[in-house]
Protein backbone atom coordinates (compact mmCIF):
# COMPACT_ATOMS: atom_id res chain seq x y z
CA UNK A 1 13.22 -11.02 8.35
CA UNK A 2 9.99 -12.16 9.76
CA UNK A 3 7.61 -11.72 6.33
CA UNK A 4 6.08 -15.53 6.45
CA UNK A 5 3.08 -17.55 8.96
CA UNK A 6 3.95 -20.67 10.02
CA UNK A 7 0.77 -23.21 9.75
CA UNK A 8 0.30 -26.04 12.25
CA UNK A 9 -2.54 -28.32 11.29
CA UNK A 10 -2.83 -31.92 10.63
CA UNK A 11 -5.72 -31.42 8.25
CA UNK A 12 -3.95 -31.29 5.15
CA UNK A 13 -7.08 -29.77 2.82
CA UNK A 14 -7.58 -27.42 5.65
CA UNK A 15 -3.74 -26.34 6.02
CA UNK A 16 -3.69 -25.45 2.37
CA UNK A 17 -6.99 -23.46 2.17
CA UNK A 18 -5.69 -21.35 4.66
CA UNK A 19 -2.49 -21.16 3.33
CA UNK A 20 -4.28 -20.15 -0.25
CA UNK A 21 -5.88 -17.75 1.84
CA UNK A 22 -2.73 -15.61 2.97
CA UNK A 23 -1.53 -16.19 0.10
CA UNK A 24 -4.41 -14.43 -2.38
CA UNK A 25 -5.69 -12.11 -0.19
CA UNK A 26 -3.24 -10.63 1.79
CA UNK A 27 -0.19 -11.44 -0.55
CA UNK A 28 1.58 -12.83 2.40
CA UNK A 29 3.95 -16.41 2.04
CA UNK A 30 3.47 -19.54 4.64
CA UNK A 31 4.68 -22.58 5.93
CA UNK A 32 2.99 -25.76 6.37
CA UNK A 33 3.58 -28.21 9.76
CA UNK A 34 1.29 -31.01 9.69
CA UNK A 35 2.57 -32.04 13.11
CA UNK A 36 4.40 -31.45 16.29
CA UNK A 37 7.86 -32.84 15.11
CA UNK A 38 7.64 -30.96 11.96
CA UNK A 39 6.78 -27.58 14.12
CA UNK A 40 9.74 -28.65 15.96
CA UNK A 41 12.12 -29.04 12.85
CA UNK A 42 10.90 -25.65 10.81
CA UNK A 43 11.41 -23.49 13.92
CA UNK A 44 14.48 -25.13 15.11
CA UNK A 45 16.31 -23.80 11.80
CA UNK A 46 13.35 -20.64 10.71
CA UNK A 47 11.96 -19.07 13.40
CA UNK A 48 13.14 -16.12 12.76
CA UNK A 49 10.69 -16.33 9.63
CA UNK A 50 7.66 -15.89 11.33
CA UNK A 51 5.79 -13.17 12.32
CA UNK A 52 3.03 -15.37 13.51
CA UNK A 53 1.72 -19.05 13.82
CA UNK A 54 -2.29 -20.25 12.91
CA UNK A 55 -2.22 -23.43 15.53
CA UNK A 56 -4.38 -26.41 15.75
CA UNK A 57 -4.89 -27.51 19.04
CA UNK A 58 -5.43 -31.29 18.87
CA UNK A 59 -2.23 -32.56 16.22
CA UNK A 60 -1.46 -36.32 15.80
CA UNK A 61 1.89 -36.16 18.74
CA UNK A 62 0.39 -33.43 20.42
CA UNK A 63 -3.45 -33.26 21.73
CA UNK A 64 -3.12 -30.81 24.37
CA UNK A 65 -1.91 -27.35 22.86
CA UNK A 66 1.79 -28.25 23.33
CA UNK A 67 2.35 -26.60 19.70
CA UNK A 68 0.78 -23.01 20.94
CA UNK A 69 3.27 -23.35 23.89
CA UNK A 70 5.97 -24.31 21.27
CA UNK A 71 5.21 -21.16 19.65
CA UNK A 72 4.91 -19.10 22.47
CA UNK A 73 8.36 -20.14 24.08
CA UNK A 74 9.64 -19.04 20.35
CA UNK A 75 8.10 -15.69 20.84
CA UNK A 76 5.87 -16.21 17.54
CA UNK A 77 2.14 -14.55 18.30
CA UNK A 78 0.13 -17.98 18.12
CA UNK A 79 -3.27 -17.57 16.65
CA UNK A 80 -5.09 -20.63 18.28
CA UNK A 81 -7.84 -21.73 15.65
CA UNK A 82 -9.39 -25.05 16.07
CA UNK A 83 -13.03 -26.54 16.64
CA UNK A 84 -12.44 -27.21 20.20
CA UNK A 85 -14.94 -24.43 21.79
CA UNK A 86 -13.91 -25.03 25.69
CA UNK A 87 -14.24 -22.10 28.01
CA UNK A 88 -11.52 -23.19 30.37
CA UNK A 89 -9.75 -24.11 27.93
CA UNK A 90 -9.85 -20.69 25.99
CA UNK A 91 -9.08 -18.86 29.50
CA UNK A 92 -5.92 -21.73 30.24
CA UNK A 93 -4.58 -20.89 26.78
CA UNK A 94 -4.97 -17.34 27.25
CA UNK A 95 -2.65 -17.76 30.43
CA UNK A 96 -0.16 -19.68 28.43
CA UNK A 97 0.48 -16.67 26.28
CA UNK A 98 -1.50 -17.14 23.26
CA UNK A 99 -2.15 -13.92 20.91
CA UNK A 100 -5.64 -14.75 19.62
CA UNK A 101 -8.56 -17.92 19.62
CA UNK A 102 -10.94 -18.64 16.79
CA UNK A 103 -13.17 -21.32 16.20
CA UNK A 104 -13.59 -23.36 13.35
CA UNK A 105 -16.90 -21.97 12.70
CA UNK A 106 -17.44 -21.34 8.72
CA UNK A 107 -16.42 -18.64 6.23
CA UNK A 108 -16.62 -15.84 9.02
CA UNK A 109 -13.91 -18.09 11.03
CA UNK A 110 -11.75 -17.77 8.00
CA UNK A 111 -12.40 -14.20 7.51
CA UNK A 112 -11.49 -13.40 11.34
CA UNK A 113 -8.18 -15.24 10.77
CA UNK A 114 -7.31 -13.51 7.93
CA UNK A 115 -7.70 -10.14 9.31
CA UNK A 116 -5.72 -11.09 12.86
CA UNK A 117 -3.40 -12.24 10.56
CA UNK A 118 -3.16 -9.14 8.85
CA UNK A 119 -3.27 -6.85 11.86
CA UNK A 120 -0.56 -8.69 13.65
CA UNK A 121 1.51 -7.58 10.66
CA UNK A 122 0.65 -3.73 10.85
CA UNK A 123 0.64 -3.81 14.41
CA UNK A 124 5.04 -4.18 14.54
CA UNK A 125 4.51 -0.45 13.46
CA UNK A 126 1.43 0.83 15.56
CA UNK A 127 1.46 2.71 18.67
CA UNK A 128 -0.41 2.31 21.81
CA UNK A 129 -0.19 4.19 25.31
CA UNK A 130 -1.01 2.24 28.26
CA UNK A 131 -1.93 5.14 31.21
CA UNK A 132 -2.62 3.55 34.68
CA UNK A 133 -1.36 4.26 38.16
CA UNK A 134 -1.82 0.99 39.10
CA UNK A 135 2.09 -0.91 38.01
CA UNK A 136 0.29 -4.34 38.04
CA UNK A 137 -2.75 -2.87 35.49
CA UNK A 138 -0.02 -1.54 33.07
CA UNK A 139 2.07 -4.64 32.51
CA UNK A 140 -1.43 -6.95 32.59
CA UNK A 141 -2.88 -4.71 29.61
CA UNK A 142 1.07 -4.33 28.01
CA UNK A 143 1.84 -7.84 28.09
CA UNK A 144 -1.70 -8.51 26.49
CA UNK A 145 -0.89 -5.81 23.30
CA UNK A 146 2.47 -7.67 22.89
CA UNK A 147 1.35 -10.48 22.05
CA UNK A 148 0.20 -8.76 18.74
CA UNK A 149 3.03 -6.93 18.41
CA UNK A 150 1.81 -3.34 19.45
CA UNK A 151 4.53 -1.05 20.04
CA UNK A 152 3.93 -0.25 23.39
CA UNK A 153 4.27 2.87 25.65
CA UNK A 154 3.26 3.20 29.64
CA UNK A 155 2.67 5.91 31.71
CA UNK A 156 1.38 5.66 35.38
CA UNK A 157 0.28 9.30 35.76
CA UNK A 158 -1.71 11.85 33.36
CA UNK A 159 1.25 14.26 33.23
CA UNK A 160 3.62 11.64 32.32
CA UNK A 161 0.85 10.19 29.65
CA UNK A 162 1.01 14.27 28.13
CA UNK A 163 4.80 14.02 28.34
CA UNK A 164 4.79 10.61 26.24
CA UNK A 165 2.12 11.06 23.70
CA UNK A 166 3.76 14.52 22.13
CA UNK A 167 7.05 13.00 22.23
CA UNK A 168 5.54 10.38 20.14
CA UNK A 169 3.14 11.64 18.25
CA UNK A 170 2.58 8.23 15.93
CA UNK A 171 0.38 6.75 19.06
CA UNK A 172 -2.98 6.29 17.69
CA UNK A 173 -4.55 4.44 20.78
CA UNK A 174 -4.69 5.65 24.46
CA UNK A 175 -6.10 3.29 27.22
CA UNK A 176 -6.96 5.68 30.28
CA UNK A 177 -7.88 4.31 33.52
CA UNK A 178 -10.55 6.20 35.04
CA UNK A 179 -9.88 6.93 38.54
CA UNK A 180 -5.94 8.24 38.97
CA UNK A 181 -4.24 10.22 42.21
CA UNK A 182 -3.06 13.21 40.57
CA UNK A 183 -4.96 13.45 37.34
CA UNK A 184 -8.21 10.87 36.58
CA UNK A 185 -8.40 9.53 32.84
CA UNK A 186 -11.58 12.07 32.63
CA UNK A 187 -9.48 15.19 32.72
CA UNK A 188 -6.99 13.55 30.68
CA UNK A 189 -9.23 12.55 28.35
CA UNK A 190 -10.14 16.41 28.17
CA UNK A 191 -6.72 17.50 28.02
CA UNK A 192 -5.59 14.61 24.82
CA UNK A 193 -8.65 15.85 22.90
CA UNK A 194 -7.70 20.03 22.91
CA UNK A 195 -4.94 18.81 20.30
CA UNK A 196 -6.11 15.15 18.88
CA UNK A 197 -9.06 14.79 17.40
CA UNK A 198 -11.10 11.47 17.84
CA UNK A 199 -10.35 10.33 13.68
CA UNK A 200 -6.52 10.64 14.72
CA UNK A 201 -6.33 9.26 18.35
CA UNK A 202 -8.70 6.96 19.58
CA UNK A 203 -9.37 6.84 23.31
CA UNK A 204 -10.66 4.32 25.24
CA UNK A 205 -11.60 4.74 29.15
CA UNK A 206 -11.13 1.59 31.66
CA UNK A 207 -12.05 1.39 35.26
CA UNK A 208 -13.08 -1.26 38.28
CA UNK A 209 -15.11 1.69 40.33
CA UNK A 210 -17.80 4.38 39.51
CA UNK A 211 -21.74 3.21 38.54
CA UNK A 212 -23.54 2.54 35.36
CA UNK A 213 -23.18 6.24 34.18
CA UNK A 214 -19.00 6.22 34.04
CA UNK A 215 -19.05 5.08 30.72
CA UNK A 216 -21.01 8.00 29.30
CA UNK A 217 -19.31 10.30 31.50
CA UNK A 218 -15.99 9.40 29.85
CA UNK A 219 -17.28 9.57 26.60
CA UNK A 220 -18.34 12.95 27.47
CA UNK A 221 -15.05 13.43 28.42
CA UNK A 222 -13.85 12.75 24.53
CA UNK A 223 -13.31 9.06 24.80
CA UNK A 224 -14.51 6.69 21.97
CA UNK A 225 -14.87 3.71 23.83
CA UNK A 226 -15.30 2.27 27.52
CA UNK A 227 -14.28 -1.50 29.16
CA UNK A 228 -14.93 -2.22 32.78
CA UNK A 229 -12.29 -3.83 34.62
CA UNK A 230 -11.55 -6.90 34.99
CA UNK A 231 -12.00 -7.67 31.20
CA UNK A 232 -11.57 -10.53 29.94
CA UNK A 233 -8.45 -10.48 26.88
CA UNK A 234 -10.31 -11.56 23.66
CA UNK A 235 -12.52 -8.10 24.37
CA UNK A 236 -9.51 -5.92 25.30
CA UNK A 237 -7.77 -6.80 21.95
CA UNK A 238 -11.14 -6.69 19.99
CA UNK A 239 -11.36 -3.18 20.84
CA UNK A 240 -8.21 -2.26 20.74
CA UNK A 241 -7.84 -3.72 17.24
CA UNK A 242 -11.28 -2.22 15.66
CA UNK A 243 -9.73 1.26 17.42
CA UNK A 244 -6.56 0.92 15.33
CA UNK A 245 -8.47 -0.07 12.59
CA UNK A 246 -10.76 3.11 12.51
CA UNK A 247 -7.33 5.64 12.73
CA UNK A 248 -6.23 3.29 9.92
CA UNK A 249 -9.40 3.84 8.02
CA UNK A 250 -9.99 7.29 8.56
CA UNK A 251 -6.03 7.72 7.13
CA UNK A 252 -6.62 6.08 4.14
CA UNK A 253 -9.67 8.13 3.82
CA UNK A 254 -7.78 11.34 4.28
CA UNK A 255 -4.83 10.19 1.84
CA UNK A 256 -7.90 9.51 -0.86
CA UNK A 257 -9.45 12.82 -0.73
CA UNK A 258 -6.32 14.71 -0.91
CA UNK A 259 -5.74 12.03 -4.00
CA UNK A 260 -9.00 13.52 -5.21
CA UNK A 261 -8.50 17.35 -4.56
CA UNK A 262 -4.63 17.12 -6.43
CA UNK A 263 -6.30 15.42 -9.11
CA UNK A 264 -8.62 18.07 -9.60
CA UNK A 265 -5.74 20.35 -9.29
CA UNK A 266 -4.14 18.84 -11.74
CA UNK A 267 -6.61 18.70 -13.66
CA UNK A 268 -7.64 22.78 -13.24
CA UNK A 269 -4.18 23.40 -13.98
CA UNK A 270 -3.78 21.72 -17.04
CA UNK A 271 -7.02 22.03 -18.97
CA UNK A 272 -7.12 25.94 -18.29
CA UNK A 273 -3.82 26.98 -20.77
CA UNK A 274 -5.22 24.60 -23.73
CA UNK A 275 -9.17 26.07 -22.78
CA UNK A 276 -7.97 29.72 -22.62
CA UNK A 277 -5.73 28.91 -25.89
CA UNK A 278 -8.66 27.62 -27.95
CA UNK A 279 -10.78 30.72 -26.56
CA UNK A 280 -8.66 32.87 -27.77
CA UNK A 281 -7.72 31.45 -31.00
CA UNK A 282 -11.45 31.29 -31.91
CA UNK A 283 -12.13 35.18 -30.62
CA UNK A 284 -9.37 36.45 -33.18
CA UNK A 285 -10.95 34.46 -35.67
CA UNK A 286 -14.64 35.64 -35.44
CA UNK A 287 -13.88 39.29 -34.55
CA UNK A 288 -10.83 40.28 -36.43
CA UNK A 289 -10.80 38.70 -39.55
CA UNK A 290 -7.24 37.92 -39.60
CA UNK A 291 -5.47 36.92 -43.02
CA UNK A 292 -4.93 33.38 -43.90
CA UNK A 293 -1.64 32.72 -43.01
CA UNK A 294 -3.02 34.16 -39.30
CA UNK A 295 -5.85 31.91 -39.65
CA UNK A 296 -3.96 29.08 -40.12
CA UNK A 297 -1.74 29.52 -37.45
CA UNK A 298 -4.97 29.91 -35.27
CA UNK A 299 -6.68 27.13 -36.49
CA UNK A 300 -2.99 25.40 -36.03
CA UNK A 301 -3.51 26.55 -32.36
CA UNK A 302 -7.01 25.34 -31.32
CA UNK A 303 -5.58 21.77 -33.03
CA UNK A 304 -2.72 21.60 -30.99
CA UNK A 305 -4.40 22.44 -27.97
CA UNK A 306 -7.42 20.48 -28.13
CA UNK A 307 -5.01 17.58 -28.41
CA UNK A 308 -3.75 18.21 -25.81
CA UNK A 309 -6.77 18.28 -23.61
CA UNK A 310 -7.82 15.11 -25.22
CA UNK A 311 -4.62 13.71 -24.18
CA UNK A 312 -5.26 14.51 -20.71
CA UNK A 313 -8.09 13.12 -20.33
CA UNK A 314 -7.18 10.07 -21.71
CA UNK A 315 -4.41 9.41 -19.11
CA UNK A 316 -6.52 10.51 -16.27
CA UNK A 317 -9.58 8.14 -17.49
CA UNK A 318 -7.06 5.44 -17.69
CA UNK A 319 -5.84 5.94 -14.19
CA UNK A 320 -8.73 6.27 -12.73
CA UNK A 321 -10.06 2.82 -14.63
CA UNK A 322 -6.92 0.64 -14.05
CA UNK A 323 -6.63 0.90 -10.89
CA UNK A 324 -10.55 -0.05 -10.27
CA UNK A 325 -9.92 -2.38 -11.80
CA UNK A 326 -12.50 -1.53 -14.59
CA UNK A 327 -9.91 -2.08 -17.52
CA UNK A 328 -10.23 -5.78 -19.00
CA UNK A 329 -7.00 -6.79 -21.24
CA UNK A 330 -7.63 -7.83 -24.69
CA UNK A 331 -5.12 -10.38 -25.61
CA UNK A 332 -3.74 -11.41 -29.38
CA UNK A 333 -0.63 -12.28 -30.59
CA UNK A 334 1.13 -9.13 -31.53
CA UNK A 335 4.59 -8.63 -33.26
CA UNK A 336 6.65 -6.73 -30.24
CA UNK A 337 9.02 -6.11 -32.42
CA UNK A 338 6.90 -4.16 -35.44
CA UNK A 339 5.34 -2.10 -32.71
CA UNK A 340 8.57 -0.38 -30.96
CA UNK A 341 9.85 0.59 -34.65
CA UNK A 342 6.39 1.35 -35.29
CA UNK A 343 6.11 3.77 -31.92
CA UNK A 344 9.66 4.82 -32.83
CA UNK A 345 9.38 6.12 -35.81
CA UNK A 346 6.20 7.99 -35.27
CA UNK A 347 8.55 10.27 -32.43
CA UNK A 348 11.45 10.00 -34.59
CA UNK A 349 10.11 13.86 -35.44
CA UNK A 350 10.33 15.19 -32.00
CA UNK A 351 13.43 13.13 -31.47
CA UNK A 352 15.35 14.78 -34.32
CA UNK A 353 13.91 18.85 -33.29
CA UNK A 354 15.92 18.41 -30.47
CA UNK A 355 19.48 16.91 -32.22
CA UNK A 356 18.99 13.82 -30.31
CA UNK A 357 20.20 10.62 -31.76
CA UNK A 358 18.72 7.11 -31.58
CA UNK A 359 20.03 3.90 -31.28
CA UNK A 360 18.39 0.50 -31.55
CA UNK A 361 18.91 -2.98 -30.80
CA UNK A 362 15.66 -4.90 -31.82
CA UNK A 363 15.41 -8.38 -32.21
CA UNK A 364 12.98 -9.16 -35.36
CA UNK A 365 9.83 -11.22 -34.92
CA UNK A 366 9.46 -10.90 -30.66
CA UNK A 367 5.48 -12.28 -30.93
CA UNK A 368 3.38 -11.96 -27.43
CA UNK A 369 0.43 -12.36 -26.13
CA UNK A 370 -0.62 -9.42 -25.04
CA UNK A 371 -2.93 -6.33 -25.67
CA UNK A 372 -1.64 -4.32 -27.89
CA UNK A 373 -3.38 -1.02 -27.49
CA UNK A 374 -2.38 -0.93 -24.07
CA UNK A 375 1.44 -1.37 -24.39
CA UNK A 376 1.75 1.15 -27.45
CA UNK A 377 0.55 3.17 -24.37
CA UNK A 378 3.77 1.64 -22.03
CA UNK A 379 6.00 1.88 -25.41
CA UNK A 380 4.95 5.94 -26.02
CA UNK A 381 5.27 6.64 -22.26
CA UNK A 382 8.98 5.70 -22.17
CA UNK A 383 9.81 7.49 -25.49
CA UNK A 384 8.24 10.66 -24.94
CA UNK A 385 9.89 10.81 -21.88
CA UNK A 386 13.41 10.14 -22.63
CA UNK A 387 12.63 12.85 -25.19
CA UNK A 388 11.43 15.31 -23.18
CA UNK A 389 14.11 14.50 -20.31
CA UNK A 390 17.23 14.21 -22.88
CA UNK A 391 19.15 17.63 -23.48
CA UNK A 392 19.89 18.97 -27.34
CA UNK A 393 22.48 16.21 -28.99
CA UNK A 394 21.54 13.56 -26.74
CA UNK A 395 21.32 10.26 -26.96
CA UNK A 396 18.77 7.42 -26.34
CA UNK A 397 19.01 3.47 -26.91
CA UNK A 398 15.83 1.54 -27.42
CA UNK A 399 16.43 -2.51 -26.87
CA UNK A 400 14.46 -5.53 -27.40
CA UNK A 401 15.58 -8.72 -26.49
CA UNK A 402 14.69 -12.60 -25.70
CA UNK A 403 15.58 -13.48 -22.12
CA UNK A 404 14.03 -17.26 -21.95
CA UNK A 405 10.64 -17.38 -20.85
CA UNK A 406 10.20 -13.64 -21.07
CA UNK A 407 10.64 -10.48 -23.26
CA UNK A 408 12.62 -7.51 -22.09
CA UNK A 409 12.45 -3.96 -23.55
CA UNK A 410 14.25 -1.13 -22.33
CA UNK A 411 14.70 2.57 -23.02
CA UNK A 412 17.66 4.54 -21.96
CA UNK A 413 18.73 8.30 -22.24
CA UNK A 414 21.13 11.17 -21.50
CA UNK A 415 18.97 12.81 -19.50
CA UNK A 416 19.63 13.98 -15.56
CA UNK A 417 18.27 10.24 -14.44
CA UNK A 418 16.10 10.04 -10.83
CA UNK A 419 17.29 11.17 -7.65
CA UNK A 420 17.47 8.14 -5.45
CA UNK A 421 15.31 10.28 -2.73
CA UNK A 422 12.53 9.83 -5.51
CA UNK A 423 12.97 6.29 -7.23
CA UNK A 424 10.05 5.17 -4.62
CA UNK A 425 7.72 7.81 -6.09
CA UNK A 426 8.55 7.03 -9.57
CA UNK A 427 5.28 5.29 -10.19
CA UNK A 428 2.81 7.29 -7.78
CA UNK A 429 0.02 9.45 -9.57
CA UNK A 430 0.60 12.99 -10.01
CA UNK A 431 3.84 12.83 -8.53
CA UNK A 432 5.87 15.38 -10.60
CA UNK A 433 9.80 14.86 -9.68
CA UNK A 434 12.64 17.57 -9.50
CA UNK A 435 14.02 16.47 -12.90
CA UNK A 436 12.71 18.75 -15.93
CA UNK A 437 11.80 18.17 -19.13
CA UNK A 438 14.92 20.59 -20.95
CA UNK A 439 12.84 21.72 -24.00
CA UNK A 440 9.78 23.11 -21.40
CA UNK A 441 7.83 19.99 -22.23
CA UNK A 442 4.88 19.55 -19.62
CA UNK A 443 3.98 16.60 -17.89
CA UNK A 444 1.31 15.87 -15.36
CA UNK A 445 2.91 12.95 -13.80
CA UNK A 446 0.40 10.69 -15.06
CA UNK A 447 2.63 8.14 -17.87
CA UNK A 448 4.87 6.53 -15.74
CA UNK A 449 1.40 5.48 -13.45
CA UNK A 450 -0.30 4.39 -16.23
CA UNK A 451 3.03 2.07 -17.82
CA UNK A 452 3.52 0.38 -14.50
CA UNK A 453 -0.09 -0.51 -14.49
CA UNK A 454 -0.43 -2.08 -17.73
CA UNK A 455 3.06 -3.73 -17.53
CA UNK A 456 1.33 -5.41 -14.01
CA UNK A 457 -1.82 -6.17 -15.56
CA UNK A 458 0.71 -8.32 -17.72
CA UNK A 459 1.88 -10.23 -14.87
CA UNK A 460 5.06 -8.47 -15.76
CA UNK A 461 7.58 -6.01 -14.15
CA UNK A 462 9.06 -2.40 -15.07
CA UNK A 463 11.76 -1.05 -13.22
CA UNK A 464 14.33 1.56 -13.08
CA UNK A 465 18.08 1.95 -13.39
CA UNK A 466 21.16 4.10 -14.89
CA UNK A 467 21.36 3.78 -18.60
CA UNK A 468 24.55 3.62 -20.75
CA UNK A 469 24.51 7.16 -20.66
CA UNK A 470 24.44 8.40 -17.34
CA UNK A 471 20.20 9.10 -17.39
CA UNK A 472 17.21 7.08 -16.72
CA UNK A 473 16.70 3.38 -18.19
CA UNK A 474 13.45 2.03 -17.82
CA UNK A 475 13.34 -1.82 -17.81
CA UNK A 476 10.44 -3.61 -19.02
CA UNK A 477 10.05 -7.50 -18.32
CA UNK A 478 7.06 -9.71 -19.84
CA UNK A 479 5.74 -12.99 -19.80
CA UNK A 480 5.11 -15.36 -22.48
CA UNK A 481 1.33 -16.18 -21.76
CA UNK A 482 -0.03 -19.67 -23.69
């Protein structure tokens, strides 16, 4: 599985800033060569690790790029980044196969390399067409998007390009040459924007012919960028990797707002039964005098209700502030232990209107670090739900236990469990699952979000499995903090 970068500097302070780097801001694991031999020994027995290499040119056995050939001949993209700023040696390198060059220039350098790093990554699952009737211009501008891993598709005539982008409808870049036999990249251009907009499929027009104007004439054609051939690769992959960046952008955009709009759904859905409730509670009251018992029940009403509404605010406010990362923890030593009886007992109620018997196994005097408001949240969003999800004369089993260097608490029930199809969504806002709550309970798929998020903020893990019973166990790991 290729999930790790290999480093090749001799710089040791430098090797490990970078590798800190990866490591904090892309969550992504590395390897360390401080020299040509050790290259040599790590991808002798790992290669297979790496999905690409950052590679110092000038190493203490090897002071003429012999490690970015190394890597190359491995078939690892090699991401040349060193203070040597040589022209010909940029465009020899480039020859030899490299992926990218950077130069040791500052914070910005480190920035650059980060973000290569990252898009090589994506790029084993991005798309590009290659259209160009010219064999020797498709495999130049192929070869080049290999080297950072593009998934590649070529077409050497606009009919054929039609034929291959809507039987693969994940490309996202198109590279059109301008002047073609049967169709020219203008009228294909035309053609590719009637169904793909320029958010979704980002065009970009090459050609060695036509004057100064042919760049705004493609654009008028629906392309979003031009290059005149012959480019030069370090501008090819720029703007092929600032295109790819844009679709990736405007997706995430897209996958926000409909966030947004089924929040407010949600939301509209679930305040207007507890509003229309309280509204009409309070209209029997003022206009029909109703006897006491009738008032009471009312009254009874607009309490329940507006609990309700308070409730659901609450778990959308602390969505929406956890995952800004707005919510700070506040950590004292709590009693684990006193708090699940003390969350336990306060649903033993509920628990009991529904036949449903509890067992516990709770080790006495579990003390953590920890904030305590925020995981009676993570303790009341696993009981409530293997209460509403447990059928009449069901069971549930509530455990804490000591597991070495962390605490573990669990909560199991009788329940229909997860689909498998669904684990994955388990802990995605607003994602209600096929299961059902069997005594009409609502939910807005809010609890399980909210759980995982202080259980993280914990440095700790939640996860799910079959319980005892047949239903859904939810796992709970923590961390002793000092």
């Amino acid at each position: 599985m290729q999930d790790k970068v290999l480093i090749i500097e001799d710089t040791r302070s430098f090797a490990l800033l970078l590798q800190k780097l990866l490591t904090e801001s892309l969550g992504i694991d590395s390897d360390i060569a401080y020299s040509m031999k050790e290259a040599e020994d790590l991808l002798q027995t790992r290669a297979t690790n790496y999905f690409a290499s950052i590679v110092d040119l000038n190493l203490p056995d090897a002071h003429k790029g012999e490690a970015a050939d190394l890597v190359v001949t491995k078939k690892i993209p090699a991401l040349v980044f060193t203070s040597t700023n040589d022209q010909a040696l940029k465009e020899d390198l480039w020859e030899r196969g490299i992926a990218d060059y950077a130069s040791k220039s500052g914070t910005h350098s480190l920035e650059y390399i980060s973000w290569i790093v990252n898009r090589i990554r994506k790029n084993r699952d991005v798309e590009v067409l290659v259209v160009d009737d010219s064999i020797v211009a498709c495999k130049t501008m192929a070869k080049l998007l290999k080297t950072q891993r593009y998934q590649v598709h070529v077409a050497k005539s606009g009919s054929e390009a039609l034929k291959t982008l809507y039987a693969n409808p994940n490309i996202c870049v198109a590279v059109l040459d301008g002047f073609m036999d049967e169709m020219d990249g203008f009228e294909l251009s035309a053609l590719m924007r009637e169904k793909h907009s320029r958010e979704t499929l980002e065009i970009i027009g090459v050609s060695s012919q036509g004057g100064r104007t042919l760049s705004a004439q493609f654009m008028k054609a629906g392309a979003n960028d031009f290059l005149i051939k012959p480019f030069i690769p370090e501008e090819f992959l720029c703007r092929i990797n600032h295109a790819v960046d844009r679709v990736e952008s405007y997706k995430k955009l897209k996958e926000l707002n409909q966030t947004k709009n089924q929040l407010l759904g949600t939301a509209a859905h679930d305040i207007r039964g507890p509003v229309g409730a309280i509204k009409t509670a309070a209209d029997y009251i003022i206009s029909r005098e109703p006897s006491e018992e009738r008032r009471q029940t009312l009254i009874k009403m607009i309490q329940t209700s507006s609990s309700g509404l308070l409730e659901l605010l609450s778990d959308l406010l602390d969505v929406s502030a956890i995952e800004s990362g707005e919510v700070k923890l506040k950590l004292t030593n709590e009693d684990f232990s006193k708090m699940v009886v003390e969350r336990n007992s306060l649903y033993k109620a509920e628990a009991e209107a529904k036949d449903i018997t509890i067992t516990t196994a709770i080790a006495d005097n579990v003390v953590l670090k920890c904030d305590g408001v925020k995981l009676r949240q993570v303790i009341d969003n696993l009981l409530t739900n293997a209460i509403k999800y447990s059928p009449t004369d069901g069971s549930i089993e509530i455990k804490l236990y000591n597991d070495g260097n962390e605490i573990v608490f669990s909560v199991g029930d009788s329940g229909p469990g997860v689909a498998e199809e669904e684990q994955s969504d388990l802990f995605t806002p607003f994602k209600v699952l096929s299961s059902r709550a069997t005594g009409g309970e609502k939910t807005t798929g809010l609890g399980l979000t909210i759980a995982n998020n202080v259980v993280q903020a914990h440095e700790g893990e939640i996860k799910y499995e079959q319980s005892s019973f047949g239903g859904a166990q939810f796992s709970v790991r923590l961390p002793r903090r000092k």
